[in-house]
Protein backbone atom coordinates (compact mmCIF):
# COMPACT_ATOMS: atom_id res chain seq x y z
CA UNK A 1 98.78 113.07 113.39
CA UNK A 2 97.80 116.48 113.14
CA UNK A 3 96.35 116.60 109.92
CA UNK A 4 97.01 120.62 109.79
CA UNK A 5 100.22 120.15 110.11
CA UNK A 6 100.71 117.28 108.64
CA UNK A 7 99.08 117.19 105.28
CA UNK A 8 99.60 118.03 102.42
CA UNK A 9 100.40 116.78 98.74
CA UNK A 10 103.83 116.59 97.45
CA UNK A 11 106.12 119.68 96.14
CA UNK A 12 107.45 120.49 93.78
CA UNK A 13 107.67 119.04 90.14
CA UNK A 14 110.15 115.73 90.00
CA UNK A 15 108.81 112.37 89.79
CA UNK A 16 106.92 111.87 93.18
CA UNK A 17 105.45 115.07 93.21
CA UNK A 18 101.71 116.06 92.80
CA UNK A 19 102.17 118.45 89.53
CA UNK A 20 103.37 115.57 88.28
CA UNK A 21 101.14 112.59 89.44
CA UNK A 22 97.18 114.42 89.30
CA UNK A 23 95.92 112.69 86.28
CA UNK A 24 93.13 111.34 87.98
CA UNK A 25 92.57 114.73 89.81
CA UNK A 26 92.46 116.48 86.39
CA UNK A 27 89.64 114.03 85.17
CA UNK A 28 87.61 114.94 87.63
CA UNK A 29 87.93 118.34 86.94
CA UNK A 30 87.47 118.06 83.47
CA UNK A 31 84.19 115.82 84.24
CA UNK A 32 82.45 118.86 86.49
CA UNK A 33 83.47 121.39 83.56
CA UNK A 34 80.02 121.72 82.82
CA UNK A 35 78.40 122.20 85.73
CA UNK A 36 81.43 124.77 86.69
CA UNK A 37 80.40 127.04 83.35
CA UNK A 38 76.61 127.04 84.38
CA UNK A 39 77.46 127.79 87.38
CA UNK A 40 79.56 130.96 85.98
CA UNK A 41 77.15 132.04 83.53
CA UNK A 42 74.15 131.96 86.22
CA UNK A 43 76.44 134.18 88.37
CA UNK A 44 77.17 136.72 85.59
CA UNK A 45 73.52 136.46 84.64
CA UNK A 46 71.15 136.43 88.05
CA UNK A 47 74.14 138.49 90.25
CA UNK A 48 76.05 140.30 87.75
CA UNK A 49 78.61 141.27 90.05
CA UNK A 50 81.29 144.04 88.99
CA UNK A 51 83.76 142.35 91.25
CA UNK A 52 83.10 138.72 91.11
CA UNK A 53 84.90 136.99 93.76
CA UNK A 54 85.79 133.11 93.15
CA UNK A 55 87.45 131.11 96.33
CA UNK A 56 88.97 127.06 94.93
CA UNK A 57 89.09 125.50 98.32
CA UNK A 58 91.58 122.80 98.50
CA UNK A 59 93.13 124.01 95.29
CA UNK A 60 96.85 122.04 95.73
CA UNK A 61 99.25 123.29 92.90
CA UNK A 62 100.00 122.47 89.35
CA UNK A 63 98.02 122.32 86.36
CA UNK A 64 94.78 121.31 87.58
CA UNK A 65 94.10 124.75 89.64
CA UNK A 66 95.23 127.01 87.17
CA UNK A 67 92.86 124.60 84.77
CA UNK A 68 89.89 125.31 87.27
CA UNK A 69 91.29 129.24 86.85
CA UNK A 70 91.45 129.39 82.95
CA UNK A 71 88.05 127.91 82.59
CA UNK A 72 86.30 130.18 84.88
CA UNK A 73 87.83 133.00 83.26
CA UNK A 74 87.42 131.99 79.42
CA UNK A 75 83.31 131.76 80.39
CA UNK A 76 83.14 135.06 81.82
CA UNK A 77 85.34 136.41 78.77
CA UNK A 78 82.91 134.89 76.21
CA UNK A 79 79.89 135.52 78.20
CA UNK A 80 80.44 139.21 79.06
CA UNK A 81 81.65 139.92 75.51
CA UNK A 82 78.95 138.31 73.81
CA UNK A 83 75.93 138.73 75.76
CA UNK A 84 76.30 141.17 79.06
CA UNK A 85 76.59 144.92 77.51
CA UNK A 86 77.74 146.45 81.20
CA UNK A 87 80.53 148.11 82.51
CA UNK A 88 83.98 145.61 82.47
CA UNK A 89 83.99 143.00 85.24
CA UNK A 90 86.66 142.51 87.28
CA UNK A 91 87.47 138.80 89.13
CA UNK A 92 89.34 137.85 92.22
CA UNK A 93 90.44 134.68 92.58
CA UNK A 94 91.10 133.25 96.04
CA UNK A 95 93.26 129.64 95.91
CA UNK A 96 92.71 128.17 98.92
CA UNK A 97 94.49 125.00 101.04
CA UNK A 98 96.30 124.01 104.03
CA UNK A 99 99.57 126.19 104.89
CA UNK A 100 102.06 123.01 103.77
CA UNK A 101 100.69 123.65 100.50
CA UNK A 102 103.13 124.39 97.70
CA UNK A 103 101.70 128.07 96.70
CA UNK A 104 105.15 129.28 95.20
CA UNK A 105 104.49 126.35 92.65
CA UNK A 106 101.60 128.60 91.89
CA UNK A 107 102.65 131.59 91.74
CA UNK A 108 105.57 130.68 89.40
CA UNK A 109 103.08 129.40 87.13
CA UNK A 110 101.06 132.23 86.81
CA UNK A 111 103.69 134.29 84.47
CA UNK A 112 102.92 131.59 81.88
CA UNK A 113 99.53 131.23 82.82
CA UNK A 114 98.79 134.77 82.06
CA UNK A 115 100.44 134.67 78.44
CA UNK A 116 98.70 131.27 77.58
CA UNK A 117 94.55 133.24 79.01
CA UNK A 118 95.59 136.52 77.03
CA UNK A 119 96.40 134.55 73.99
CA UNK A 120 93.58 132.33 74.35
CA UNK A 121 91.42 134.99 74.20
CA UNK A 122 93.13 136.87 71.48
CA UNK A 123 92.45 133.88 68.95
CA UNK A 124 88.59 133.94 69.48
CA UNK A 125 88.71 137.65 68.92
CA UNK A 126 87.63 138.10 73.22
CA UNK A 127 89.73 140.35 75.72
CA UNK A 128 89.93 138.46 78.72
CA UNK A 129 88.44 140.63 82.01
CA UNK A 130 90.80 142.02 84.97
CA UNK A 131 91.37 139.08 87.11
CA UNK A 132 93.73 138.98 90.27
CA UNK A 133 94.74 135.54 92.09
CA UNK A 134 95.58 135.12 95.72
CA UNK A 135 96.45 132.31 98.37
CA UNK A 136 94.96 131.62 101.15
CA UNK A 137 96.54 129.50 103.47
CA UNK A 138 93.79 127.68 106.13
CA UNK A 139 91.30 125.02 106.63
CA UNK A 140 88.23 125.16 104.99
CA UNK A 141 86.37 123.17 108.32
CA UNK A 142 87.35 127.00 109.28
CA UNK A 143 85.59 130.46 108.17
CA UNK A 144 88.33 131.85 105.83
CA UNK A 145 86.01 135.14 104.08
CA UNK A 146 84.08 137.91 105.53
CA UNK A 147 80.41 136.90 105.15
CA UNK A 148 78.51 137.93 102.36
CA UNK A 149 81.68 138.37 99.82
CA UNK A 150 81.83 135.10 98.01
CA UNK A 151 80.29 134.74 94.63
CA UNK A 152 81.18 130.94 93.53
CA UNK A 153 82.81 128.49 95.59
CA UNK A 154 84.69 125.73 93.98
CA UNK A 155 86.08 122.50 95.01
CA UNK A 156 87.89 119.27 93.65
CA UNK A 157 88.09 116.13 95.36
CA UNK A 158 89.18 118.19 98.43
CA UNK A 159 86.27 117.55 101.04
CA UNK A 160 86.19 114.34 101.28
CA UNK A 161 89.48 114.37 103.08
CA UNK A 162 88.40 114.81 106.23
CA UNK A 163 89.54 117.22 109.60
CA UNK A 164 91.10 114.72 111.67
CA UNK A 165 90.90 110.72 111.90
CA UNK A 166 87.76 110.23 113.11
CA UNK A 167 87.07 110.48 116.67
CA UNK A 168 87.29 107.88 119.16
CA UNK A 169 89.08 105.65 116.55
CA UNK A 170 92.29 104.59 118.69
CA UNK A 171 94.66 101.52 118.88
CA UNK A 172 93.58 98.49 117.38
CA UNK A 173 90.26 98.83 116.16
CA UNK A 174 90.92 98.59 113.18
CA UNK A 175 93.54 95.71 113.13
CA UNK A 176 95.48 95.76 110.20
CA UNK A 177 93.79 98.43 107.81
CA UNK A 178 94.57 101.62 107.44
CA UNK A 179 91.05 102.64 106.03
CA UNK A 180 87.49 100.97 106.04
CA UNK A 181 88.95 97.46 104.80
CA UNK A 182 87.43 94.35 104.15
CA UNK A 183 87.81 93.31 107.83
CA UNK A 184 87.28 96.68 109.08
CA UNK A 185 84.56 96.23 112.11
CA UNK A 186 81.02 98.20 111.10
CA UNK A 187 81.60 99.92 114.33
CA UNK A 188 84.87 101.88 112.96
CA UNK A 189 83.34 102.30 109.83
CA UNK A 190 80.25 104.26 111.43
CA UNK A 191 83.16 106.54 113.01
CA UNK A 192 83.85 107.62 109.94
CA UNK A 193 80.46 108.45 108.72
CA UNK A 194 80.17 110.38 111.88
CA UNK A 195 83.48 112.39 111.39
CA UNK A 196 82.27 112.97 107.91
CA UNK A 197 78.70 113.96 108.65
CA UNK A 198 80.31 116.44 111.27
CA UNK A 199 83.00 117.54 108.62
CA UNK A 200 80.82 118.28 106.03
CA UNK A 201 78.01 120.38 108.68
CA UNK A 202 80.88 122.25 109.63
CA UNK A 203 81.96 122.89 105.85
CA UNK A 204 78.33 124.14 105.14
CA UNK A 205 77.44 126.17 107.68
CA UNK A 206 81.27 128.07 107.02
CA UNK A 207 80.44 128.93 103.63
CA UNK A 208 76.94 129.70 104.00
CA UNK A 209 78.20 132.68 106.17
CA UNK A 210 80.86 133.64 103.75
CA UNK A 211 78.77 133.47 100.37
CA UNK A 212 76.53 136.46 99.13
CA UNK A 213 72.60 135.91 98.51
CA UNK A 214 72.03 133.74 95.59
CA UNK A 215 75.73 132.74 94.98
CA UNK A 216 77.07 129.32 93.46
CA UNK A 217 78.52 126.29 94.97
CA UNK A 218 80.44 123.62 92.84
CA UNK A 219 81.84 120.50 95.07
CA UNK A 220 83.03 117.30 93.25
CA UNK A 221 84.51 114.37 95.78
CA UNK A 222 85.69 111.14 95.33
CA UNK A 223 82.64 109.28 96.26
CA UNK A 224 80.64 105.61 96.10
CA UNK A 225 77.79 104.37 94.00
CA UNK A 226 75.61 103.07 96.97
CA UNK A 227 75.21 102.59 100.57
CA UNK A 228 77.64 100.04 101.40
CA UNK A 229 80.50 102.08 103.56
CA UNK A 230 82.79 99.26 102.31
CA UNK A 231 82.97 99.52 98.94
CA UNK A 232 83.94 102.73 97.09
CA UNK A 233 85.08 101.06 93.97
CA UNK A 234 88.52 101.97 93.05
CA UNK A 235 89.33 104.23 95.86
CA UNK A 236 88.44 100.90 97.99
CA UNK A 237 91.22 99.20 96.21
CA UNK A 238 93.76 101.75 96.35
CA UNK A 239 93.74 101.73 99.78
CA UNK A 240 93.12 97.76 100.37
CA UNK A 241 96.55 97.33 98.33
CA UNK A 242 98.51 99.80 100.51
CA UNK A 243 97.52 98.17 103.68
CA UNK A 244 98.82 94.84 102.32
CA UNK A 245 101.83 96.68 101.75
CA UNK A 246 102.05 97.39 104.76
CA UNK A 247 101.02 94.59 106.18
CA UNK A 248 103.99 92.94 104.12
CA UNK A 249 106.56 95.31 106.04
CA UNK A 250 105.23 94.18 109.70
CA UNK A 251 105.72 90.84 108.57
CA UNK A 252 108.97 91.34 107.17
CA UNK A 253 110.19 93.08 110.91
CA UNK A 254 110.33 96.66 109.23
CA UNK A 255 107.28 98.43 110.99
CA UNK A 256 105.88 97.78 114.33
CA UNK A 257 102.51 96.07 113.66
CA UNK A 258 101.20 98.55 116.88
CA UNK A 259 102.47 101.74 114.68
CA UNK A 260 100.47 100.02 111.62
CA UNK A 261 97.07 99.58 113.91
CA UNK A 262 97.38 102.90 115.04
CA UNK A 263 97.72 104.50 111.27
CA UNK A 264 94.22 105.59 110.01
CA UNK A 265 93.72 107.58 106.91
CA UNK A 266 91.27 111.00 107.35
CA UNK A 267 89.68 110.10 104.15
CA UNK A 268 85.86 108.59 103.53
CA UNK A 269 83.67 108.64 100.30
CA UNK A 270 80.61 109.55 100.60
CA UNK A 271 77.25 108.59 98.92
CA UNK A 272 75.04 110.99 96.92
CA UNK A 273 72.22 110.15 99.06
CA UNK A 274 74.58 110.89 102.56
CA UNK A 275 75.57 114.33 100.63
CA UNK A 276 71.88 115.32 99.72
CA UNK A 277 70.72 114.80 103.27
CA UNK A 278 73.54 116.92 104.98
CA UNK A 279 72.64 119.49 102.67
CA UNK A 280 69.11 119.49 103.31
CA UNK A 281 69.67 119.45 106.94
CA UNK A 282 71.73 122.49 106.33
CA UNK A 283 68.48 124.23 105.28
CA UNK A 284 70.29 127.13 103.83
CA UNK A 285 71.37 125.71 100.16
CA UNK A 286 69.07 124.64 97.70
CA UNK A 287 70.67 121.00 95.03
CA UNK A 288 70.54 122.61 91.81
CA UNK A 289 71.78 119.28 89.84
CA UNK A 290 74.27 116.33 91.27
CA UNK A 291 75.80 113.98 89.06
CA UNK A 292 77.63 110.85 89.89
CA UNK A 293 79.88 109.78 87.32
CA UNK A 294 82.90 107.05 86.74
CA UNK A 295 85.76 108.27 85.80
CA UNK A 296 89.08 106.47 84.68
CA UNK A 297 90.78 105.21 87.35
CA UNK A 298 94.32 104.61 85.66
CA UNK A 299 97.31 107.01 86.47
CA UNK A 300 98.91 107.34 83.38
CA UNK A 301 97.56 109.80 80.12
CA UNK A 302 95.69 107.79 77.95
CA UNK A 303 99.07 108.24 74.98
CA UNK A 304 100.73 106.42 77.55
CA UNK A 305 98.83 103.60 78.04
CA UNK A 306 99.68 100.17 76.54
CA UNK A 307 99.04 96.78 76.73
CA UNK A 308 101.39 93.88 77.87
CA UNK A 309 103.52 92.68 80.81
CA UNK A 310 105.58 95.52 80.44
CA UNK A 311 102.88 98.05 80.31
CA UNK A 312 101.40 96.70 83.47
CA UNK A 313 104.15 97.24 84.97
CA UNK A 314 104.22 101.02 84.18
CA UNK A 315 101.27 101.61 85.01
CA UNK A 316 101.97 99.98 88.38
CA UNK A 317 104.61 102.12 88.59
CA UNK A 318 102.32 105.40 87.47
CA UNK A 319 100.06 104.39 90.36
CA UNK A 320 102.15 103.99 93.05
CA UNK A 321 103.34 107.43 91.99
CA UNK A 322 100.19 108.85 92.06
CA UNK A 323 99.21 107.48 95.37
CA UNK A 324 102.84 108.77 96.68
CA UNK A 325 102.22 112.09 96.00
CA UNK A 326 98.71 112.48 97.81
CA UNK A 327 99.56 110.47 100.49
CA UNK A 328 103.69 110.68 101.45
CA UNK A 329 103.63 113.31 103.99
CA UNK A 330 100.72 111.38 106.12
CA UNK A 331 102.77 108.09 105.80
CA UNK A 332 106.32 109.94 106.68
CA UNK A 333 104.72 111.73 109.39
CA UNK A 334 103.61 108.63 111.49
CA UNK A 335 106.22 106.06 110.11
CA UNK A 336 109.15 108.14 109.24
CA UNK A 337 110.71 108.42 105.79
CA UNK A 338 112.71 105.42 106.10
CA UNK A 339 110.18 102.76 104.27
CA UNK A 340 108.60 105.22 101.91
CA UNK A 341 110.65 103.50 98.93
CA UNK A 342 110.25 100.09 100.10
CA UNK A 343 106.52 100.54 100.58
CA UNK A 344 105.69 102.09 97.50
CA UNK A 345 107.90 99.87 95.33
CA UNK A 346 105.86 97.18 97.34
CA UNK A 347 102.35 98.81 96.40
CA UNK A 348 103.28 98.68 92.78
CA UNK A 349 103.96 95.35 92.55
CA UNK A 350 101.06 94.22 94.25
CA UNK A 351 98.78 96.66 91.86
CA UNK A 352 100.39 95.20 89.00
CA UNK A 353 99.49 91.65 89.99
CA UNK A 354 95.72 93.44 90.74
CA UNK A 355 95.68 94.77 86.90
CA UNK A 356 96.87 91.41 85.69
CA UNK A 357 94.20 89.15 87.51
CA UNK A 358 90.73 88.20 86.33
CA UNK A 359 89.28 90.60 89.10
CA UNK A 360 86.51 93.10 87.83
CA UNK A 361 87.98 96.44 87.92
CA UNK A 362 86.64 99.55 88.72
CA UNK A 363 87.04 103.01 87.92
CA UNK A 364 86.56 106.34 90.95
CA UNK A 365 83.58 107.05 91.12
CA UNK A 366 82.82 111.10 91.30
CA UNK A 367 80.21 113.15 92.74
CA UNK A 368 79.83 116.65 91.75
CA UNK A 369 77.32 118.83 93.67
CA UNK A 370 75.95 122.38 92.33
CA UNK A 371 74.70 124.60 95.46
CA UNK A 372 72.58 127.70 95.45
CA UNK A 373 72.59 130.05 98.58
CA UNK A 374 68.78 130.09 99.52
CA UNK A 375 69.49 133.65 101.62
């Protein structure tokens, strides 16, 4: 698996696709809004830049990056209108994410886009500033900007995918599970700390080069409310239940149980104690605020939620969606195409019998960190 390559979330709009199956993405945007408009405002404020360059790293397609987009440029509009009497700002937005990416979904959006931010601004009486929006294709373990030219970095439950499957993770040592599981060994779940811890360094240290003196960092990842490695709440589950699926087509003679073993997910949630001390050791970003937050872990838009058999069964359904369309092209790409309908269809029953038992559930738990560039 060459994660490059290999990754990336589904095209398109139909019904497995990611513009269609984000609501839990979009939450978590919607959750760091805050922290996204201080960050903004202290920008305009403490830099006021007359080219303010904004990079989204890991930005996928869809509604949620033009979301990140609009909001970033309705602050500056109200801000530089109402309170910053200088010349007119100009903004250049950079949308970053691997090269499988689905970037023409973006750029046909941004016709509409642009209508929907000038008439936006129109109704509270505001002319929105000269903005210009770009993709860049890459990995952001890589540089990607000149140094010195970045004003506010942005990311969405993006890093905590991580570069590769951690290394020295091979064949069976993790029998059965296809992330840290409940009978993952503590010796494969340290791997992935390491590979995370290594990750995230490497993350740092790239944007430190490429962001100007005093500039902004917003990260939000799916992360965990404590120590424990092994349980990340609902992302824990999500990825418990697609093992057993899994684990139900070995079984049933449809995938090699050695092709199963050697399947590992690049994907680890960290704690907000594990993300302050990798930015500390970094020594060149200063923790302006970090939040942790729950947010709903359901699939489906709250007017679509119900209760009943038959509702549980939708959102089964919504889920397995969801799941598909972040995690398809890893799945095809080490077990072919062939049981991506049986599998999912598989995962949403057994979610549905999760939402129907007396378990406790759990929502995803978020962590958003705001940066400062010490240099």
């Amino acid at each position: 698996m060459k994660i490059e390559r290999d990754f990336h979330m589904m095209k398109g709009d139909d019904e497995f696709s990611y513009a269609e199956n984000s609501r839990m993405q979009k939450r978590a945007v919607l959750a760091a809004k805050p922290i996204v408009e201080k960050a903004v405002r202290e920008v305009c404020i403490d830099l006021h830049p007359q080219l303010m360059v904004i990079a989204d790293l890991g930005c996928s397609f869809g509604a949620n990056t033009l979301l990140f987009v609009s909001e970033a440029i309705t602050r500056i509009c109200e801000d530089h209108n109402n309170t910053i009497k200088e010349s007119p700002m100009e903004i250049q937005f950079f949308l970053n994410d691997l090269p499988g990416n689905d970037f023409n979904h973006i750029f046909q959006s941004l016709e509409q886009f642009e209508q929907s931010t000038t008439h936006d601004c129109a109704c509270k009486g505001l002319q929105p500033p000269a903005h210009f929006v770009a993709g860049l294709p890459g990995s952001f373990y890589s540089r990607l900007f000149p140094s010195n030219s970045v004003h506010l970095f942005h990311s969405s439950m993006s890093v905590m995918w991580l570069s590769q499957v951690p290394e020295h993770l091979d064949g069976s040592m993790n029998e059965g599970n296809i992330h840290i599981g409940a009978t993952t060994p503590p010796s494969v779940a340290k791997l992935y700390q390491n590979q995370f811890e290594k990750d995230f360094s490497q993350f740092l240290q790239m944007r430190c080069m490429e962001i100007v003196p005093g500039g902004r960092m917003v990260l939000t990842v799916a992360g965990r409310k404590n120590k424990d490695v092994f349980h990340a709440g609902g992302t824990t589950t999500l990825f418990e239940l697609l093992s057993q699926g899994l684990r139900t087509l070995v079984a049933e003679g449809r995938v090699a149980k050695e092709k199963l073993d050697s399947f590992n997910i690049p994907f680890y949630c960290p704690s907000a104690d594990e993300l302050k001390q990798l930015v500390q050791q970094c020594e060149l970003l200063d923790i302006s605020d970090i939040q942790l937050l729950e947010i709903d872990g359901n699939a489906m838009d709250d007017s679509e939620q119900a209760e009943g058999i038959s509702a549980t069964h939708t959102a089964g359904e919504s889920m397995s969606a969801s799941l598909r369309a972040a995690m398809e092209s890893l799945i095809a790409s080490h077990f072919g195409e062939g049981i991506l309908e049986e599998l999912f269809t598989v995962f949403a029953r057994n979610f549905t019998s999760y939402i129907e038992s007396d378990v406790e559930k759990s929502g995803v738990t978020v962590i958003t960190l705001y940066l400062q560039a010490k240099h």
